[in-house]
Protein backbone atom coordinates (compact mmCIF):
# COMPACT_ATOMS: atom_id res chain seq x y z
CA UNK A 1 -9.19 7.21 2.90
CA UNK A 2 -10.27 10.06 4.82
CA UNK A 3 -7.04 12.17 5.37
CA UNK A 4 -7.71 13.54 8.71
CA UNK A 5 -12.01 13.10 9.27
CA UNK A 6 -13.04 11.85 12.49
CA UNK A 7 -16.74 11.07 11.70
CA UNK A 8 -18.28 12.15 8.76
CA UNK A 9 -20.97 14.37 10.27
CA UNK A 10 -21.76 17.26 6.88
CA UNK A 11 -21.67 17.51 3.45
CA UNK A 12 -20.60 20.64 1.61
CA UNK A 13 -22.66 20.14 -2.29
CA UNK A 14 -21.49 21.98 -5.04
CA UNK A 15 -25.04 21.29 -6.05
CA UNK A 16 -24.53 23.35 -9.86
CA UNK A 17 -22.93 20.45 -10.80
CA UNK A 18 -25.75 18.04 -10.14
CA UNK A 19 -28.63 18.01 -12.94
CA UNK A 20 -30.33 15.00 -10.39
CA UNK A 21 -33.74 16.57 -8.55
CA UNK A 22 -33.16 17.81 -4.72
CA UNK A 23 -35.27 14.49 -3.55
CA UNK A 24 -32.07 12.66 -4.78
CA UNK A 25 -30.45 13.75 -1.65
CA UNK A 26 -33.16 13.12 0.28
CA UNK A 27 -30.69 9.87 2.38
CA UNK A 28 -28.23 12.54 2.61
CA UNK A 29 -30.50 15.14 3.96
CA UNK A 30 -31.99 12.37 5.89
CA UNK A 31 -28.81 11.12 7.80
CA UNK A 32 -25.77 14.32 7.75
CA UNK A 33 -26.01 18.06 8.39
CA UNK A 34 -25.86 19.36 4.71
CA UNK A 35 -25.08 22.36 3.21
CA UNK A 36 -25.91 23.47 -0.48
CA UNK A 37 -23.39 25.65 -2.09
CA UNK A 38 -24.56 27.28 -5.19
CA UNK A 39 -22.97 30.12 -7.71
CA UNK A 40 -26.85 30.72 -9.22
CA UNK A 41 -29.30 32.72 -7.85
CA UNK A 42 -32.07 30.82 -9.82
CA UNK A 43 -30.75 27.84 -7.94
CA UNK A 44 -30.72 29.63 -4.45
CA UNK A 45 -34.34 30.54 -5.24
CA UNK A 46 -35.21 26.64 -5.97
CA UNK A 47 -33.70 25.17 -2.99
CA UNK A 48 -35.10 28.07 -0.66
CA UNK A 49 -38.58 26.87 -1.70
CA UNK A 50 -38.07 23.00 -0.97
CA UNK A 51 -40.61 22.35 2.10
CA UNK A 52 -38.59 22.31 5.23
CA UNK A 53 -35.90 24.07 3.95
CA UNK A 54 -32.31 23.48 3.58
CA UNK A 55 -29.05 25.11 4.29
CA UNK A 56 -27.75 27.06 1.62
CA UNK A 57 -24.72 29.73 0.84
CA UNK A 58 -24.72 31.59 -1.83
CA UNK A 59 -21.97 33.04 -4.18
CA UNK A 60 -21.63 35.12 -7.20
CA UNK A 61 -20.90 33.13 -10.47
CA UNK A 62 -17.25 34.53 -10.48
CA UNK A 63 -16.42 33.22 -7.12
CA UNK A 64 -16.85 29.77 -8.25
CA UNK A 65 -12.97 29.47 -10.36
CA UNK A 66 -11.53 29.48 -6.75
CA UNK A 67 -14.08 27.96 -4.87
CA UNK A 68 -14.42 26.50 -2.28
CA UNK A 69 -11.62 29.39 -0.77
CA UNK A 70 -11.19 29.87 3.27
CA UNK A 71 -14.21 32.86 3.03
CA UNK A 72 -16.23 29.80 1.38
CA UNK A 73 -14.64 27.32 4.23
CA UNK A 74 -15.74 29.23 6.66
CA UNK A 75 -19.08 30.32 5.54
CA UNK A 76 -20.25 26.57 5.43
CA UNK A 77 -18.64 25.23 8.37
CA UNK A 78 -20.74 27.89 10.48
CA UNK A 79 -23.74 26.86 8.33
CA UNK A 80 -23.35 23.49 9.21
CA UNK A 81 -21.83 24.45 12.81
CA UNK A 82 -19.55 21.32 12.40
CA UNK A 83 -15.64 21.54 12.17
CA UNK A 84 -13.34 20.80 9.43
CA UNK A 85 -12.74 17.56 10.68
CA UNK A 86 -16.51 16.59 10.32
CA UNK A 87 -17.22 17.76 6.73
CA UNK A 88 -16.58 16.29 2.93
CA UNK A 89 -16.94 18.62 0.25
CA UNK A 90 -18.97 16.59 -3.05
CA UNK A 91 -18.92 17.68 -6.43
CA UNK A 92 -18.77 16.35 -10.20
CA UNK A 93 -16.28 18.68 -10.63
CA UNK A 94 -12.47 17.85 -10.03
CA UNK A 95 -11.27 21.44 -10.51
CA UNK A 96 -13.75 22.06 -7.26
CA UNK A 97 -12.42 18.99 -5.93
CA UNK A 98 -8.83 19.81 -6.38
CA UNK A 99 -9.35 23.28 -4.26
CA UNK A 100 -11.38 21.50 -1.58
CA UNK A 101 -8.41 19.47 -1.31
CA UNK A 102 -6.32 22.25 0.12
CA UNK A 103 -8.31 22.19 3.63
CA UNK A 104 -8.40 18.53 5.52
CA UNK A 105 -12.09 17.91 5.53
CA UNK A 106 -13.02 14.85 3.28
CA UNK A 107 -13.34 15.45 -0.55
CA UNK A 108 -15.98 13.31 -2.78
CA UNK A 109 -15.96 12.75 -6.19
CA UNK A 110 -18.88 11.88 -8.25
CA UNK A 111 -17.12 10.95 -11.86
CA UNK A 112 -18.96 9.55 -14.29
CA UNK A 113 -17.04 7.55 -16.96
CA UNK A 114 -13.13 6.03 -17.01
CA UNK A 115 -10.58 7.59 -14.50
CA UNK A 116 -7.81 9.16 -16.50
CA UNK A 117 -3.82 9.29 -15.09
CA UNK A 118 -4.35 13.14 -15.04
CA UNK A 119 -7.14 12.52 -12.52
CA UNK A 120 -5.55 10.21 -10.46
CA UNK A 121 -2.43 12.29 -9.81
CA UNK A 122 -5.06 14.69 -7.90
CA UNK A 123 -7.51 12.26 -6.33
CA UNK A 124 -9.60 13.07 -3.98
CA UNK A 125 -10.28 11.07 -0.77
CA UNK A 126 -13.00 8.89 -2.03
CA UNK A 127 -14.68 8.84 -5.79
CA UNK A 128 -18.13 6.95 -6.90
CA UNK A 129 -19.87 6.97 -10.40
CA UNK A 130 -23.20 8.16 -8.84
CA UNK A 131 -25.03 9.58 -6.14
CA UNK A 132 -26.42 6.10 -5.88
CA UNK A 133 -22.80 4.51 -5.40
CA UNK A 134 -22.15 7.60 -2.90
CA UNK A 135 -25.22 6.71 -1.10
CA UNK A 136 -24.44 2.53 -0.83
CA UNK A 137 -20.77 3.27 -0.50
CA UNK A 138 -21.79 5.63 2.71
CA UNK A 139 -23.93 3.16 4.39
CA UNK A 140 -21.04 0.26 3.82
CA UNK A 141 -18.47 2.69 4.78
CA UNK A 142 -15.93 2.36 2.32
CA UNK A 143 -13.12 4.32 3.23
CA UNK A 144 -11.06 4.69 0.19
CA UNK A 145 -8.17 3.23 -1.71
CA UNK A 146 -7.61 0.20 -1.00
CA UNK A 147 -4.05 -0.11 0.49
CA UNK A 148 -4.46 3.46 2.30
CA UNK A 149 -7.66 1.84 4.31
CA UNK A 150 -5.53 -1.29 4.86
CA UNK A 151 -2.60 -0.29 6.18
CA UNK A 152 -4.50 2.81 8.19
CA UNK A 153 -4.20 2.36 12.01
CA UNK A 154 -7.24 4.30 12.56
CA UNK A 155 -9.18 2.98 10.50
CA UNK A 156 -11.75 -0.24 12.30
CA UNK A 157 -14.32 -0.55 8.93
CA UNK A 158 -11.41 -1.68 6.85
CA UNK A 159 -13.47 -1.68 3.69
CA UNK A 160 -11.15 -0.07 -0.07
CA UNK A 161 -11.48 -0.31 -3.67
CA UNK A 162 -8.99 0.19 -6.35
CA UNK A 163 -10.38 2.05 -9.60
CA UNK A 164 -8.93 1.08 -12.76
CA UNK A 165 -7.45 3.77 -14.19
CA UNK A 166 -6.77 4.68 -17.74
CA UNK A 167 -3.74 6.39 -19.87
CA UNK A 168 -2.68 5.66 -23.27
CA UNK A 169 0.93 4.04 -24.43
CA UNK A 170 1.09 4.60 -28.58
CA UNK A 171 -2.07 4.78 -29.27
CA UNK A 172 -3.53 1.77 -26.82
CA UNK A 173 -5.33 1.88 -23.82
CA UNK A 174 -3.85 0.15 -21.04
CA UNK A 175 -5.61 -0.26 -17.72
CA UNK A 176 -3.65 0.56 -14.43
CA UNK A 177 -4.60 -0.34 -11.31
CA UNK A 178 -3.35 2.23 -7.85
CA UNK A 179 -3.82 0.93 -4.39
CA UNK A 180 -3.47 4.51 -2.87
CA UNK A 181 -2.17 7.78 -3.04
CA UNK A 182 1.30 8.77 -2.78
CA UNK A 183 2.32 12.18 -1.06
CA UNK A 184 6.23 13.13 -1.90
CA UNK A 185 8.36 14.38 0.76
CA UNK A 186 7.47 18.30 -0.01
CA UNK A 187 3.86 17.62 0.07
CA UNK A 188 1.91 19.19 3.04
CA UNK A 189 0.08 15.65 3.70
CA UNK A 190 3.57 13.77 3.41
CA UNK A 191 4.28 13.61 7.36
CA UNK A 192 0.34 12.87 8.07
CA UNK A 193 -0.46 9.95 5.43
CA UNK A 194 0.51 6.51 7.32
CA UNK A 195 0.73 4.44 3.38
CA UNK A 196 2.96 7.19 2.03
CA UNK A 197 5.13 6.42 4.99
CA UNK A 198 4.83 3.27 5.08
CA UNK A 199 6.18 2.74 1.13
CA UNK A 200 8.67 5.76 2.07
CA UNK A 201 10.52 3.69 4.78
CA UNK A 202 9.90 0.02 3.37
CA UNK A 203 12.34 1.47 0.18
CA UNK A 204 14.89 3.08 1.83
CA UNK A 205 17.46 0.96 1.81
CA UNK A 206 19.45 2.41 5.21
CA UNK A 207 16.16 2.13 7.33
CA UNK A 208 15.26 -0.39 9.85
CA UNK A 209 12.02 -0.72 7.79
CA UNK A 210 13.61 -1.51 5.24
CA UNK A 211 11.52 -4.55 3.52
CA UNK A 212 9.48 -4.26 6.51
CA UNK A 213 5.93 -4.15 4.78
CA UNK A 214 6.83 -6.54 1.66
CA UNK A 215 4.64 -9.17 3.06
CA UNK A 216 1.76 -6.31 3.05
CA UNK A 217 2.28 -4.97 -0.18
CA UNK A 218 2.36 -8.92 -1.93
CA UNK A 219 -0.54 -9.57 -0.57
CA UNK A 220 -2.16 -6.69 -1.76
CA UNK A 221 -0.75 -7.13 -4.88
CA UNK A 222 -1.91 -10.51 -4.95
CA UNK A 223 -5.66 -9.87 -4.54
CA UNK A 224 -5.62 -7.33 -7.40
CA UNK A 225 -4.09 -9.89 -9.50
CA UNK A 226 -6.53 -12.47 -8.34
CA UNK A 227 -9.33 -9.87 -9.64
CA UNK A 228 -7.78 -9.16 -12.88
CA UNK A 229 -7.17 -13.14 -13.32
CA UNK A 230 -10.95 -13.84 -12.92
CA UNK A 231 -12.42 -11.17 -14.96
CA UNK A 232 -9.87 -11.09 -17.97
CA UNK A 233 -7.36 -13.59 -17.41
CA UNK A 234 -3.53 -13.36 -16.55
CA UNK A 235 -0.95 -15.59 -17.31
CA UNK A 236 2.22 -14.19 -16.12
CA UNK A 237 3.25 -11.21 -13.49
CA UNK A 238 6.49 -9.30 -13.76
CA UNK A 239 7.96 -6.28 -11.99
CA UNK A 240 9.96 -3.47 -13.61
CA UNK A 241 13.03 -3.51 -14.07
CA UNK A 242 15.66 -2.93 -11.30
CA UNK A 243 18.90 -1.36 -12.56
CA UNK A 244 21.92 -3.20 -13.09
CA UNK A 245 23.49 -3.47 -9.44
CA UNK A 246 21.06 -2.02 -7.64
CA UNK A 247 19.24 -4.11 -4.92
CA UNK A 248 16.01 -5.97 -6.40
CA UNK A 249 13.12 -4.55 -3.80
CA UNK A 250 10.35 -6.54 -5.54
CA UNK A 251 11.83 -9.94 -5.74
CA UNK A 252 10.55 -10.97 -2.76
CA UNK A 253 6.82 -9.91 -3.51
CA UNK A 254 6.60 -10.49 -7.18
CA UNK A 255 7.53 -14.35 -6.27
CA UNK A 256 4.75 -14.45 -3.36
CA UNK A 257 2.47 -12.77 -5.88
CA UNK A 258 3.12 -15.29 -8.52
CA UNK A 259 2.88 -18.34 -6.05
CA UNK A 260 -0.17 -17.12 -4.46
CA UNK A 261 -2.16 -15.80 -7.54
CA UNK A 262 -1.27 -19.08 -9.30
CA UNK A 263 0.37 -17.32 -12.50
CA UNK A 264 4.03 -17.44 -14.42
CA UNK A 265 6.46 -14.75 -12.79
CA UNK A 266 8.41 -13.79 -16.05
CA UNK A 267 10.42 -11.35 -13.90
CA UNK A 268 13.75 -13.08 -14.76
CA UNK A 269 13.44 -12.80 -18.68
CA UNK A 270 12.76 -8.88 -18.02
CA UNK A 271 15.87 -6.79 -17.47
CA UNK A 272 17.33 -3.58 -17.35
CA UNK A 273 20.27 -3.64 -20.24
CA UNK A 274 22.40 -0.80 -18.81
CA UNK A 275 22.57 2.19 -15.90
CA UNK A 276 20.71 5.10 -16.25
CA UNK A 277 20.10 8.74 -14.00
CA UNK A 278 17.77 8.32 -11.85
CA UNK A 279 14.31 9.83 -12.70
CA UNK A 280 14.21 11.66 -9.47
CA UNK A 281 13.53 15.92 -9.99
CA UNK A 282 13.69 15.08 -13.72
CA UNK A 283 10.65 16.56 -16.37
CA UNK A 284 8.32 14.48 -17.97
CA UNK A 285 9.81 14.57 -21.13
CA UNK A 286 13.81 14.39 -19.55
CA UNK A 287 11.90 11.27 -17.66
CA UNK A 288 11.16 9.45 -21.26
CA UNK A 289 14.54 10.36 -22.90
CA UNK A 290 16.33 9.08 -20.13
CA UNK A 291 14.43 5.36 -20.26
CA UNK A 292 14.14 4.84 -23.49
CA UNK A 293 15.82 2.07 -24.80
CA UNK A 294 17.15 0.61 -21.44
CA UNK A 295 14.97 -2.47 -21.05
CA UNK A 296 14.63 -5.49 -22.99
CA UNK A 297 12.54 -9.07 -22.81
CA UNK A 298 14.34 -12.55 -23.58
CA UNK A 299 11.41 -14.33 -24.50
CA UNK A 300 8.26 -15.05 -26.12
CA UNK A 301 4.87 -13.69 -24.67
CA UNK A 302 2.39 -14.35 -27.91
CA UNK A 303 -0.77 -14.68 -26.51
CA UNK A 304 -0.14 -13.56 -22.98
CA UNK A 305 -2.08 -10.98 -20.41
CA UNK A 306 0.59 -9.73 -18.34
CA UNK A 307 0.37 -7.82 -15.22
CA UNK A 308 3.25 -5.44 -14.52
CA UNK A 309 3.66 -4.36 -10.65
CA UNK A 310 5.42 -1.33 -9.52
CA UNK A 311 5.67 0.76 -6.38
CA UNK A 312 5.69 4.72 -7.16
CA UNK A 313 4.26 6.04 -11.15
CA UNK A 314 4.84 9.77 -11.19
CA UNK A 315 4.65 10.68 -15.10
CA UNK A 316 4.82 7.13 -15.68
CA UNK A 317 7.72 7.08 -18.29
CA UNK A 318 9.23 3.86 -16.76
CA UNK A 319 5.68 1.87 -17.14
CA UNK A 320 5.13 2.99 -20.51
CA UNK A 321 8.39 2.14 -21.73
CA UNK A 322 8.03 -1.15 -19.94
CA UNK A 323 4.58 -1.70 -21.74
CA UNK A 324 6.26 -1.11 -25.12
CA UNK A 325 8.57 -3.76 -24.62
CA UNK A 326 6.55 -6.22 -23.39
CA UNK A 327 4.13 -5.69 -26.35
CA UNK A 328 7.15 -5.95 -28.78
CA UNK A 329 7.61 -9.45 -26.98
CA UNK A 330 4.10 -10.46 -27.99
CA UNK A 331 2.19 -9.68 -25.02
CA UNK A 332 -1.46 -9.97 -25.54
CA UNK A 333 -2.22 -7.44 -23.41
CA UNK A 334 -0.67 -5.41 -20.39
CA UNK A 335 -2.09 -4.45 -16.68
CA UNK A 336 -0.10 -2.90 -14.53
CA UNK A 337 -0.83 -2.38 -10.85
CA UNK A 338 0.93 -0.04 -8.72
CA UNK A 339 1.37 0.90 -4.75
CA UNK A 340 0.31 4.55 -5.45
CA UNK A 341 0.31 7.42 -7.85
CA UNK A 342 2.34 10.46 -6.68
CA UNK A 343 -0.29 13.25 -6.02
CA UNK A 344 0.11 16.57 -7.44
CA UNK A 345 -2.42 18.85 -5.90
CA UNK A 346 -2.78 22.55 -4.60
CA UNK A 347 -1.13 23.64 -1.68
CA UNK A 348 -2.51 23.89 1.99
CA UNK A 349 -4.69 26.70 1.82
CA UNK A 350 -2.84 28.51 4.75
CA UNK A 351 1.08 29.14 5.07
CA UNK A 352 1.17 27.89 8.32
CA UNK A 353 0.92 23.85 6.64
CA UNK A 354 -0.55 21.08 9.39
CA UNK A 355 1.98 19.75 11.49
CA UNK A 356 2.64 17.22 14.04
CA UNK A 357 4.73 19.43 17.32
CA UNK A 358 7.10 17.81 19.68
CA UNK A 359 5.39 18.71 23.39
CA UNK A 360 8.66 19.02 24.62
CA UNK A 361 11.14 21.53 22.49
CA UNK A 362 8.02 22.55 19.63
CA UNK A 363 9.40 21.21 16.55
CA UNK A 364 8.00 19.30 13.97
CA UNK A 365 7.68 15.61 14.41
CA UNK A 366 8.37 13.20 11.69
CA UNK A 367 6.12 9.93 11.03
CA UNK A 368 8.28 7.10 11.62
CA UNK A 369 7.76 3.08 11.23
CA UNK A 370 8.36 0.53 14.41
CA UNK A 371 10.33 -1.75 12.56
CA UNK A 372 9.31 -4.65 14.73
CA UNK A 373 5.68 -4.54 14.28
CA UNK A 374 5.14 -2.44 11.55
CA UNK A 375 3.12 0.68 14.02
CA UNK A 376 3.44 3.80 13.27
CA UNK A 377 4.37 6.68 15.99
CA UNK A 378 6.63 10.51 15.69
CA UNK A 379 9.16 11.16 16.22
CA UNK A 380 11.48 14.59 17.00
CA UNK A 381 14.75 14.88 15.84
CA UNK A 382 15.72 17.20 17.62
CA UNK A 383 15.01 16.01 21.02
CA UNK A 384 14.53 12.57 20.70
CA UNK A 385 10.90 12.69 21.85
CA UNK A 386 8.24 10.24 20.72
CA UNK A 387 4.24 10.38 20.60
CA UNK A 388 1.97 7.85 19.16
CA UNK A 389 0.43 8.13 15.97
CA UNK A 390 -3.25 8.52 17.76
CA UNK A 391 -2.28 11.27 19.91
CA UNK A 392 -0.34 12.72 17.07
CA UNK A 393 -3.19 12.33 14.84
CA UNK A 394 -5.70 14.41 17.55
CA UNK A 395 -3.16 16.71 18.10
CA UNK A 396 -3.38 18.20 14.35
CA UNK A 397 -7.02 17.82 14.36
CA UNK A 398 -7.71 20.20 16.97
CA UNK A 399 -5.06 22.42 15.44
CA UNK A 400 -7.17 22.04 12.35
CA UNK A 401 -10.46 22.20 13.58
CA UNK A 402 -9.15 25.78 15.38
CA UNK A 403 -7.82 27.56 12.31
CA UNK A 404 -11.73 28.53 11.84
């Protein structure tokens, strides 16, 4: 999902990344304000003699490790003479990507090839295999990940996809399936990302909210499993592990998702043998050591796909070690789908970072969940004041749009 563009008006091209002739963009020239942004001066020269002409800035070679910067921001969005909210950078290149990422104008992806975790834990707001997929995905306006599009409240084209993403457990591929993107609390996007909230508040255990959106989630669980079952085949569907007495959050769902998607839910056979820290603020590696060797299977899966569902992966130490075991029990073969992947990606580009503002006493506003119908609105803590998420949502889009 777009994080915070209105209507997608321009298109920033890191064009050096693109072998494909300039006709290819001829639909994009065709139906957005775009502007060509190119570290060669043989390339400047090739677009400046395209008939008609095209918008073009041009930087020196070096510049293009830190590209696109605010100088680079800027340059285009006067090009263009849209604002930030009306512009998606595109590129091949997810190092590119990555930096775009720090301003709030829409990032695009072209990847060619599987999705790795590593790219995933930085992904941008939508990614296609081709300029051709960019170019249908455009005119069906597909939004993004799946469960950020569906649970958006300004969002009317509800129209996701989930890619399958890759990452290797002892030496086997196993496919993993996010339905968004996760921003942690100390992330600049955490108070402005409506799905991030919305798994925030539905697991903490003292909120209102709490359990609020399980009915959401199943169901999008449900449809993934649906899509795995009729393309590969799944027998049963199990969530990880909850630790011994803590509350079971995905009880509830994993038994919808099993009813609904027709399959076995094994969950009961899958436990959690004894306490352990939680992974929270731990490293990668103090993440494996401290799992390792805490779950176990009572059973017999020879022969069986198995889908594993989970809300947050971060390094995913828990799913791995949950894959291992569930091999060891004679599992076939292992999906696992998750709510989101906890994103990892550059800071905002200014350090004043985009914030909702209480009209009343000026502080920040946090993004809170209406417990009784699931909307979303801010809320100040200090004062008590409220604003809906809309007018919140404008609110930091002019501030945006007015930083250049």
């Amino acid at each position: 999902m777009f994080r915070c563009v209105t209507m997608l008006r321009g298109l920033v091209i890191d064009i050096d990344t693109f072998e494909e002739p300039i006709e290819q963009w001829n639909y994009f020239l065709e139906n957005y304000r775009c502007c060509f942004l190119t570290f060669k001066e043989e390339t400047k020269k090739l677009l400046e003699k395209r008939r008609g002409g095209v918008s073009i800035v041009y930087e020196p070679q070096y510049a293009h490790v830190f590209a696109p910067g605010s100088a680079i921001h800027e340059k285009v969005l006067t090009e263009l003479r849209l604002p930030t909210s009306k512009i998606a950078y595109v590129s091949k290149n997810i190092d590119f990507i990555d930096n775009a990422m720090c301003f709030l104008s829409g990032t695009i992806w072209i990847k060619e090839g599987v999705l790795t975790y590593q790219d995933a834990s930085r992904c941008p707001d939508l990614i296609f295999n081709s300029l051709t997929d960019l170019c249908n995905g455009l005119k069906n306006q597909m939004s993004g990940c799946f469960g950020e599009v569906m649970l958006s409240p300004d969002i009317s084209a509800k129209r996701g996809y989930s890619k399958p993403v890759f990452f290797e457990v002892d030496n086997l591929r196993v496919v993993l399936f996010s339905l968004g993107r996760y921003f942690g609390y100390s992330h600049y996007m955490n108070q402005l990302h409506p799905y991030s909230s919305a798994i925030f508040w539905n697991k903490k255990k003292n909120s209102k909210a709490y359990g609020v959106f399980n009915e959401q989630f199943a169901d999008f669980f449900t449809r993934l499993v649906r899509y795995i079952k009729e393309n590969g085949g799944v027998d049963c569907v199990c969530h990880v592990p909850v630790r011994p007495g803590h509350d079971n959050r995905f009880k509830e769902i994993t038994e919808t998702v099993a009813r609904e998607a027709q399959v076995e839910n094994i969950s009961e056979f899958f436990v959690c043998t004894r306490d352990y820290e939680t992974q929270k603020g731990l490293t990668e590696l103090e993440r494996r050591e401290n799992i390792r060797g805490v779950f176990e299977f009572y059973g017999n899966l020879s022969h069986k796909n198995v889908v594993l569902i989970d809300d947050i992966i971060t390094t995913g130490a828990t799913v791995e070690e949950c894959i291992r075991v569930l091999k060891s029990a004679g599992a076939a073969n292992v999906s696992v789908i998750v709510l989101a992947i906890n994103q990892i990606g550059r800071p905002y580009w200014s350090s004043n970072q985009p914030i909702v503002t209480c009209p009343k006493c000026g502080k920040k506003m946090h993004l809170i969940v209406n417990s009784n119908n699931r909307s979303f609105f801010y809320l100040c803590y200090d004062c008590k004041e409220t604003m809906g998420y809309e007018s919140g949502r404008l609110q930091l889009i002019d501030k945006v749009d007015r930083e250049f």
